[in-house]
Protein backbone atom coordinates (compact mmCIF):
# COMPACT_ATOMS: atom_id res chain seq x y z
CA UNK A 1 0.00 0.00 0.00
CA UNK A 2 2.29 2.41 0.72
CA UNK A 3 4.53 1.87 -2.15
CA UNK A 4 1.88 2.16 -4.80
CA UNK A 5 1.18 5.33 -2.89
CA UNK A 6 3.95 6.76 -3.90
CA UNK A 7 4.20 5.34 -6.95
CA UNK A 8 1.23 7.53 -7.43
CA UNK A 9 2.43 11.08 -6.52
CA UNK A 10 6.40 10.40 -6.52
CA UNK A 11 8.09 12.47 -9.38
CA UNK A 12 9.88 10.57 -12.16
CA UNK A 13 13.05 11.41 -10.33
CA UNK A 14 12.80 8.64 -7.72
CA UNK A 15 11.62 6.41 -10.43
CA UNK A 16 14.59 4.10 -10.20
CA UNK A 17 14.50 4.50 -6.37
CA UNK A 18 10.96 2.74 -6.19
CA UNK A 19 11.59 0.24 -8.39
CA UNK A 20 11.88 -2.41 -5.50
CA UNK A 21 8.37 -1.81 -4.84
CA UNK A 22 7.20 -3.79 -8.12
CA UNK A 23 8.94 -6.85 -6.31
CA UNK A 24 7.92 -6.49 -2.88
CA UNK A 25 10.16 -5.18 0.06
CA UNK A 26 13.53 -7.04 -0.06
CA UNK A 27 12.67 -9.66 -2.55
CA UNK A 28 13.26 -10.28 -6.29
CA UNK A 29 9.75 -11.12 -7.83
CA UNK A 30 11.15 -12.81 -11.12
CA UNK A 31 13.42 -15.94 -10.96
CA UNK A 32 16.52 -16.26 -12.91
CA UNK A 33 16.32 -18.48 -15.76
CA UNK A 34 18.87 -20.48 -18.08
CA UNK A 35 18.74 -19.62 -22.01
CA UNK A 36 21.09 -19.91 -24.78
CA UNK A 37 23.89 -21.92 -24.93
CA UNK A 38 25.75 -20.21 -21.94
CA UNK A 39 26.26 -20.97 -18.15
CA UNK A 40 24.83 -18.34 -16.80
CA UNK A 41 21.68 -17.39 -15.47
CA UNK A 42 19.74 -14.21 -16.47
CA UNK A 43 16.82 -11.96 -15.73
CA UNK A 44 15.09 -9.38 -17.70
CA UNK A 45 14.25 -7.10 -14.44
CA UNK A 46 15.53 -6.17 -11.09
CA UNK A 47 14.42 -4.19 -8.16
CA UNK A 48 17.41 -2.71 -6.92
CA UNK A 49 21.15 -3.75 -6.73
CA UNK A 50 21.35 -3.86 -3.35
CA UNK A 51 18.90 -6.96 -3.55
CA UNK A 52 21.70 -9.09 -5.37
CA UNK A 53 23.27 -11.64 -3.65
CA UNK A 54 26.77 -11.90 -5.80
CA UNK A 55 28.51 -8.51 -6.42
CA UNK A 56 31.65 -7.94 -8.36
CA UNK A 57 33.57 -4.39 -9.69
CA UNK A 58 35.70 -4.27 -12.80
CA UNK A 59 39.03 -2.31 -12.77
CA UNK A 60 41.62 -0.98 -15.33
CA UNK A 61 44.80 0.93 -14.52
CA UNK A 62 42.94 3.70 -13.43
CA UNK A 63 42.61 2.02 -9.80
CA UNK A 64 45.91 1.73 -9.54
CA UNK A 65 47.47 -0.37 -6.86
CA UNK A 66 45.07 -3.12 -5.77
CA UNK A 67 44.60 -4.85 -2.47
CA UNK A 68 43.11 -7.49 -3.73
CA UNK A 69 42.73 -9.74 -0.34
CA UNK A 70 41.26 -6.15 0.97
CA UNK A 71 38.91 -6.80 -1.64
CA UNK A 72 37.74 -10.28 -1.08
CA UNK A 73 37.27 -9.73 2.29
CA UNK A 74 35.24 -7.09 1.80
CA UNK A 75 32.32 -9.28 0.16
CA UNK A 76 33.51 -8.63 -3.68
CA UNK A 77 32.76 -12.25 -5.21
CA UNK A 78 33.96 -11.64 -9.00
CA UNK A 79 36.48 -9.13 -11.44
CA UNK A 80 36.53 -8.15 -14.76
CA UNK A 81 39.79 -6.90 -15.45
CA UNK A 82 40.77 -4.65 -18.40
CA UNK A 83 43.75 -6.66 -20.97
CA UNK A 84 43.58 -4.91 -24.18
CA UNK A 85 42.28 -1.91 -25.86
CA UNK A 86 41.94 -2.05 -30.23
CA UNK A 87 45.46 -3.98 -31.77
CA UNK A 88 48.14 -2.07 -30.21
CA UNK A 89 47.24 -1.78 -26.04
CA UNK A 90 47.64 -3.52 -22.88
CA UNK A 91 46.83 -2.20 -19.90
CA UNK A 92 49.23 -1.21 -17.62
CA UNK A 93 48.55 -3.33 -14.47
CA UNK A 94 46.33 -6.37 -16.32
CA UNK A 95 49.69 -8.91 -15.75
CA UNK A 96 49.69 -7.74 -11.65
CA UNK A 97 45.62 -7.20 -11.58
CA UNK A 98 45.27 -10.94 -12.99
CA UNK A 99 48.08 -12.36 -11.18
CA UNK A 100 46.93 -11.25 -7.66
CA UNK A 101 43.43 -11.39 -7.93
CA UNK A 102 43.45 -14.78 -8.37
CA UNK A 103 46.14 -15.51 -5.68
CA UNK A 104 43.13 -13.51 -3.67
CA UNK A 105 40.49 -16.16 -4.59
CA UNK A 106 38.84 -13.87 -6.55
CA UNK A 107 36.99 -15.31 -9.87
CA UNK A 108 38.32 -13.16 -12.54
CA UNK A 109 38.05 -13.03 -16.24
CA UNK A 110 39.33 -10.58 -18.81
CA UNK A 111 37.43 -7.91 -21.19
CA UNK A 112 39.07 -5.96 -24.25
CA UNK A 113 37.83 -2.47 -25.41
CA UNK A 114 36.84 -2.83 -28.63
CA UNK A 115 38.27 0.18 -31.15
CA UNK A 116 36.36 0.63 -34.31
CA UNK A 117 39.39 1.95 -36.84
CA UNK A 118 41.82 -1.34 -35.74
CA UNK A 119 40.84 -4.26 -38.03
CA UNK A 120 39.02 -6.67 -35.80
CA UNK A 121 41.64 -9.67 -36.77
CA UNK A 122 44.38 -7.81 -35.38
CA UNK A 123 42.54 -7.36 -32.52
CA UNK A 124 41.89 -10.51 -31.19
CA UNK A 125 45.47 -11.58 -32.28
CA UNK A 126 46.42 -8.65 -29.37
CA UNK A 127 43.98 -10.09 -26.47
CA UNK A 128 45.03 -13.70 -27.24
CA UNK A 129 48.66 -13.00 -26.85
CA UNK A 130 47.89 -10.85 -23.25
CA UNK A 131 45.37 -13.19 -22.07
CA UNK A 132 45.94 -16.97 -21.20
CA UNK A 133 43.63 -20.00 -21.31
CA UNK A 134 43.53 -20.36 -17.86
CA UNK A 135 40.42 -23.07 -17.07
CA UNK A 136 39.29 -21.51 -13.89
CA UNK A 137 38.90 -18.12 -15.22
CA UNK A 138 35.13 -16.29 -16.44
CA UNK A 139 34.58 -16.27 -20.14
CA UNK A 140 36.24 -13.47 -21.63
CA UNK A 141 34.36 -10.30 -22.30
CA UNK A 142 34.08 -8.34 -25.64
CA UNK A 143 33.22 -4.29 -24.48
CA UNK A 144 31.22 -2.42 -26.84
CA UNK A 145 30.49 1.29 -26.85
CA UNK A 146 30.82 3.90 -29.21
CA UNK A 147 33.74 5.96 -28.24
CA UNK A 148 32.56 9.72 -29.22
CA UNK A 149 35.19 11.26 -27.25
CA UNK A 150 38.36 9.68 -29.06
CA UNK A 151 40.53 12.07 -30.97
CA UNK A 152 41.56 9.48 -33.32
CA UNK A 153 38.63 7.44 -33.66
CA UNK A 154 35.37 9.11 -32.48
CA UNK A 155 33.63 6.63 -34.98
CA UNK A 156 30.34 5.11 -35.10
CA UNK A 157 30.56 1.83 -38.31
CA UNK A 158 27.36 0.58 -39.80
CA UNK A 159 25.25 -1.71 -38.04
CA UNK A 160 25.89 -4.57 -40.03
CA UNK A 161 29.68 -3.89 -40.50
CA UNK A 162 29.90 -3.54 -36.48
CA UNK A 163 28.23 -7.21 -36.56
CA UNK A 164 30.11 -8.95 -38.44
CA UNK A 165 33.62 -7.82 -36.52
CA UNK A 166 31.36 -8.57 -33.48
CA UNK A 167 30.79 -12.05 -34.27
CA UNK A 168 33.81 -12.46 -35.84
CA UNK A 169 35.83 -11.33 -32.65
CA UNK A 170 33.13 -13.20 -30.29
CA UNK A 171 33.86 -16.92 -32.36
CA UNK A 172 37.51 -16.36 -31.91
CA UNK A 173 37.70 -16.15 -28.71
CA UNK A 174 34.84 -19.22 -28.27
CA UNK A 175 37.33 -21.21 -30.17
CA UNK A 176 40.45 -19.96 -28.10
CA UNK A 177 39.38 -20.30 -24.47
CA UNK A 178 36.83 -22.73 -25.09
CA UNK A 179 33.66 -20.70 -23.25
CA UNK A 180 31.16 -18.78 -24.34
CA UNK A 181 32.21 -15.12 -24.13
CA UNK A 182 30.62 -12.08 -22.32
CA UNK A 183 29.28 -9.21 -24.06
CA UNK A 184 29.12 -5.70 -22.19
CA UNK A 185 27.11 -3.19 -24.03
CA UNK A 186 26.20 0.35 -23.00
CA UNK A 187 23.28 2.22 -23.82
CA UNK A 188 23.94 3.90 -26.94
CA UNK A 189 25.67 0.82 -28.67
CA UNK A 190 22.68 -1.57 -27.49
CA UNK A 191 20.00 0.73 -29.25
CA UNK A 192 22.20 1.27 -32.35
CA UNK A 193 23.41 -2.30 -32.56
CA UNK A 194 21.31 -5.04 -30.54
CA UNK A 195 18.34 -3.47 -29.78
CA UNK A 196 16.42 -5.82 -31.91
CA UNK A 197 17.57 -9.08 -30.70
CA UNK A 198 21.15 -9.71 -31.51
CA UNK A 199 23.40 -11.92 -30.05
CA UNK A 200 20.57 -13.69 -28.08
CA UNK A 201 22.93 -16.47 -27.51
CA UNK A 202 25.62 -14.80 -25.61
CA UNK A 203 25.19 -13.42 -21.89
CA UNK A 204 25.25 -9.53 -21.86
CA UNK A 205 26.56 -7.77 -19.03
CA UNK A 206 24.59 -4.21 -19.23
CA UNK A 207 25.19 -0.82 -17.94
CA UNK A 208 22.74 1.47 -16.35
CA UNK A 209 23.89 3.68 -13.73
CA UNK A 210 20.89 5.65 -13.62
CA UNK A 211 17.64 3.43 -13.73
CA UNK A 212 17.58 -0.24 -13.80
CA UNK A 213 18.04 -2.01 -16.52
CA UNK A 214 14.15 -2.96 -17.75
CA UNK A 215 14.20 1.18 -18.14
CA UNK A 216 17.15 1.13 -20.77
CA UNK A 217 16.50 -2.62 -22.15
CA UNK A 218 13.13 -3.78 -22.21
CA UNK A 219 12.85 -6.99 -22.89
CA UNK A 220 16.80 -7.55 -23.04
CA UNK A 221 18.19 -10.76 -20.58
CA UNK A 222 21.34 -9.83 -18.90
CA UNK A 223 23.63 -11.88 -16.78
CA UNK A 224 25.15 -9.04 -15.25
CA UNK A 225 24.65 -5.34 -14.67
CA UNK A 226 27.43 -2.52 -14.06
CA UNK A 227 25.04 -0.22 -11.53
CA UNK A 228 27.45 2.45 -10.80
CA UNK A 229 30.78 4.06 -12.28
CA UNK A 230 31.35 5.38 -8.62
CA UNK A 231 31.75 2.96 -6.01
CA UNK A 232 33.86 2.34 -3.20
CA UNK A 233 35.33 -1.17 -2.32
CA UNK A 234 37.94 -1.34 0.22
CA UNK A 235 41.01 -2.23 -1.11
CA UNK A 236 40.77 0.26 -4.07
CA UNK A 237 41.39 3.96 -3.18
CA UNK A 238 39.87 5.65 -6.67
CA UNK A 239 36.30 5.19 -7.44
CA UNK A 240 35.35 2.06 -9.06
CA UNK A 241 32.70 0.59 -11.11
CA UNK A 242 30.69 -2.15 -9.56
CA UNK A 243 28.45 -4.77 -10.48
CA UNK A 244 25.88 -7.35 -9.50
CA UNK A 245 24.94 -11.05 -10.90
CA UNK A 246 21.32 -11.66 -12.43
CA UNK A 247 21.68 -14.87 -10.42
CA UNK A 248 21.74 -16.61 -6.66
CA UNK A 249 24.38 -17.03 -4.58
CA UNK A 250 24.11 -20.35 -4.98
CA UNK A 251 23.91 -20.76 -8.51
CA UNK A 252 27.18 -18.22 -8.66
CA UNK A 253 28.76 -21.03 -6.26
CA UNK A 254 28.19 -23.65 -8.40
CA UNK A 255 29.30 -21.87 -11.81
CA UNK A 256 32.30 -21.19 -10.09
CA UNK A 257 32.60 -24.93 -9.17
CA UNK A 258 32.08 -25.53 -12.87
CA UNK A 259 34.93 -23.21 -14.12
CA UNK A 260 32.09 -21.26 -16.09
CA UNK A 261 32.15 -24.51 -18.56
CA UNK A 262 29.04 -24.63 -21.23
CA UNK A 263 25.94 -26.43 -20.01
CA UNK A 264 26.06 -28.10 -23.02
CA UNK A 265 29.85 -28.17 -24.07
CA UNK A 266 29.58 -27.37 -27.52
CA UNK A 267 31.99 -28.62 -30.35
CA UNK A 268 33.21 -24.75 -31.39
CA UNK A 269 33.58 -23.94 -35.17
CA UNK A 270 37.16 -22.06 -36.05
CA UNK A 271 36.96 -19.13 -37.01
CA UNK A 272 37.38 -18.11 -40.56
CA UNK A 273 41.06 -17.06 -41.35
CA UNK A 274 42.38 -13.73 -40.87
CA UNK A 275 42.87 -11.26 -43.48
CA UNK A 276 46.50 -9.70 -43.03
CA UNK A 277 45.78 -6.60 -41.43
CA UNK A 278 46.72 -3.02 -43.33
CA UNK A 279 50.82 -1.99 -42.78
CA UNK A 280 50.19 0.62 -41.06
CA UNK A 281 48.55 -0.98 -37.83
CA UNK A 282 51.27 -1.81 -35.37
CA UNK A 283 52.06 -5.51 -34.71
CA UNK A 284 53.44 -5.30 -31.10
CA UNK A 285 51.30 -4.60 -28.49
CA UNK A 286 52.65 -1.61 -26.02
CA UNK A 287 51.52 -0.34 -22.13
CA UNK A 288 48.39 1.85 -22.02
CA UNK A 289 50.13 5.51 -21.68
CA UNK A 290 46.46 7.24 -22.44
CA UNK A 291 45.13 9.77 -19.76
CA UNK A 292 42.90 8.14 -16.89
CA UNK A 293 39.03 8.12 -17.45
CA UNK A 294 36.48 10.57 -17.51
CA UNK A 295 33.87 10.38 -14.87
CA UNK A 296 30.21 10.91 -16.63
CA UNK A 297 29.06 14.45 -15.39
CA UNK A 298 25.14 13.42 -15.46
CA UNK A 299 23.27 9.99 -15.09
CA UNK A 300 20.54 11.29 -17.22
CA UNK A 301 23.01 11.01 -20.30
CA UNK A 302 24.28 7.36 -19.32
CA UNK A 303 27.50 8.42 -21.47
CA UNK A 304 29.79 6.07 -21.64
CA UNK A 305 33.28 6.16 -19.83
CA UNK A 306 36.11 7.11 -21.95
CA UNK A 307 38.34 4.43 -21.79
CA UNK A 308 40.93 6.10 -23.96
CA UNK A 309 42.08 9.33 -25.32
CA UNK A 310 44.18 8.60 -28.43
């Protein structure tokens, strides 16, 4: 009663702040469920992040020095950490971030930032020589945005040209480390890109730091959900963006008893071969020396962290 009385008169403001009360107080109404040919479970709603059971954070250089038992004990029960960044770009601190996170007992996995004027073979030639097939690792993560903000490459590709690198870059790495791979989207990529269905069959780890994520992508299933660019975990002294799991504790416990294997353990197709990529792209991949990231100035915008500068 009292929440659909001020669902009533509460202005659109505190929209995302009552959104618990569709689910009742301190429950989640709608189950997770298992679709596509992934481990993980997902959910098209949620009520609030603080009703999760499994929360994680994903870092990049910009935290700088880690504590990373600091951060297990403090209740963080996953990672993404940041590898590569187009053909030419390895984060700074990915070798110590992976390293001690996982001497931590924290399940990590690794994400590249995808950079849409580096052909997409020379990319994934770049995250395969950073990253290793490690079997107890998460799925590796493909991170889409549009990166407006680039000097060098503030460049938004066709649809269907961005889909084919996608799933070009997305069998690759199937075929490399043998899992299914993550797919992060943001807001403006997801309506340009996979707003009407695409890449059903992967799990998609959204962001929506302002309204959760039914508001931004109705209808979409998601596996996991970045709810804030400005967090604090002890352990980390910058800000830091954290996440939640569409699933259970329990079902996180068990995935992570499964080394985040397929359900079904596909046979995976190679990929086709590699076109050689154009001269002037550089071969060797070389430390991130790009400025740290900007920190979005309004969540009404939901724009999307720079990750780079060049």
């Amino acid at each position: 009663m009292i929440c659909s009385i001020f669902q009533r008169f509460a202005p659109l403001t505190l929209a995302a702040a009552l959104a618990g009360c569709a689910g009742g107080v301190g429950e989640i109404a709608e189950p997770s469920v298992f679709t596509g040919n992934h481990p993980f479970p997902v959910r098209e709603t949620s009520p609030g992040h603080h009703l999760h059971d499994v929360h994680g954070i994903d870092v990049a250089k910009y935290q700088g020095e880690i504590d990373w038992p600091a951060v297990k004990a403090a209740g963080i029960g996953f990672a993404f950490i940041k590898a590569t960044e187009g053909a030419d770009r390895m984060d700074d601190r990915f070798q110590q971030n992976w390293a001690a996170a996982r001497a931590a007992g924290v399940p990590r996995g690794a994400y590249h930032f995808n950079y849409w004027c580096s052909p997409v073979e020379a990319q994934i030639d770049a995250f395969k020589r950073v990253v290793p097939v490690e079997h107890d690792s998460l799925p590796p993560v493909l991170d889409l945005e549009w990166n407006f903000d680039s000097p060098t490459c503030p460049r938004k590709v066709p649809k269907d040209v961005a889909l084919e690198a996608i799933h070009k870059f997305l069998r690759a790495m199937e075929a490399h480390y043998r899992k299914r791979p993550i797919v992060y989207v943001d807001i403006p990529f997801y309506r340009d890109v996979l707003s009407g269905g695409e890449l059903h069959d992967y799990p998609v780890w959204v962001r929506s730091v302002a309204a959760p994520p039914q508001v931004r992508y109705p209808n979409r299933r998601w596996a996991f959900w970045q709810y804030s660019a400005k967090g604090r975990v002890p352990g980390i002294r910058p800000l830091v963006d954290k996440n939640v799991f569409a699933g259970s504790r329990e079902e996180w416990r068990r995935l992570v008893a499964s080394n985040f294997s397929h359900r079904n353990a596909p046979a995976v197709a190679s990929p086709a071969p590699a076109q050689p990529a154009p001269a002037a792209q550089p071969a060797v991949l070389t430390a991130s020396s790009t400025p740290g990231a900007a920190t979005p100035t309004t969540d009404q915008a939901e724009a999307p962290i720079v990750e780079a500068s060049r």
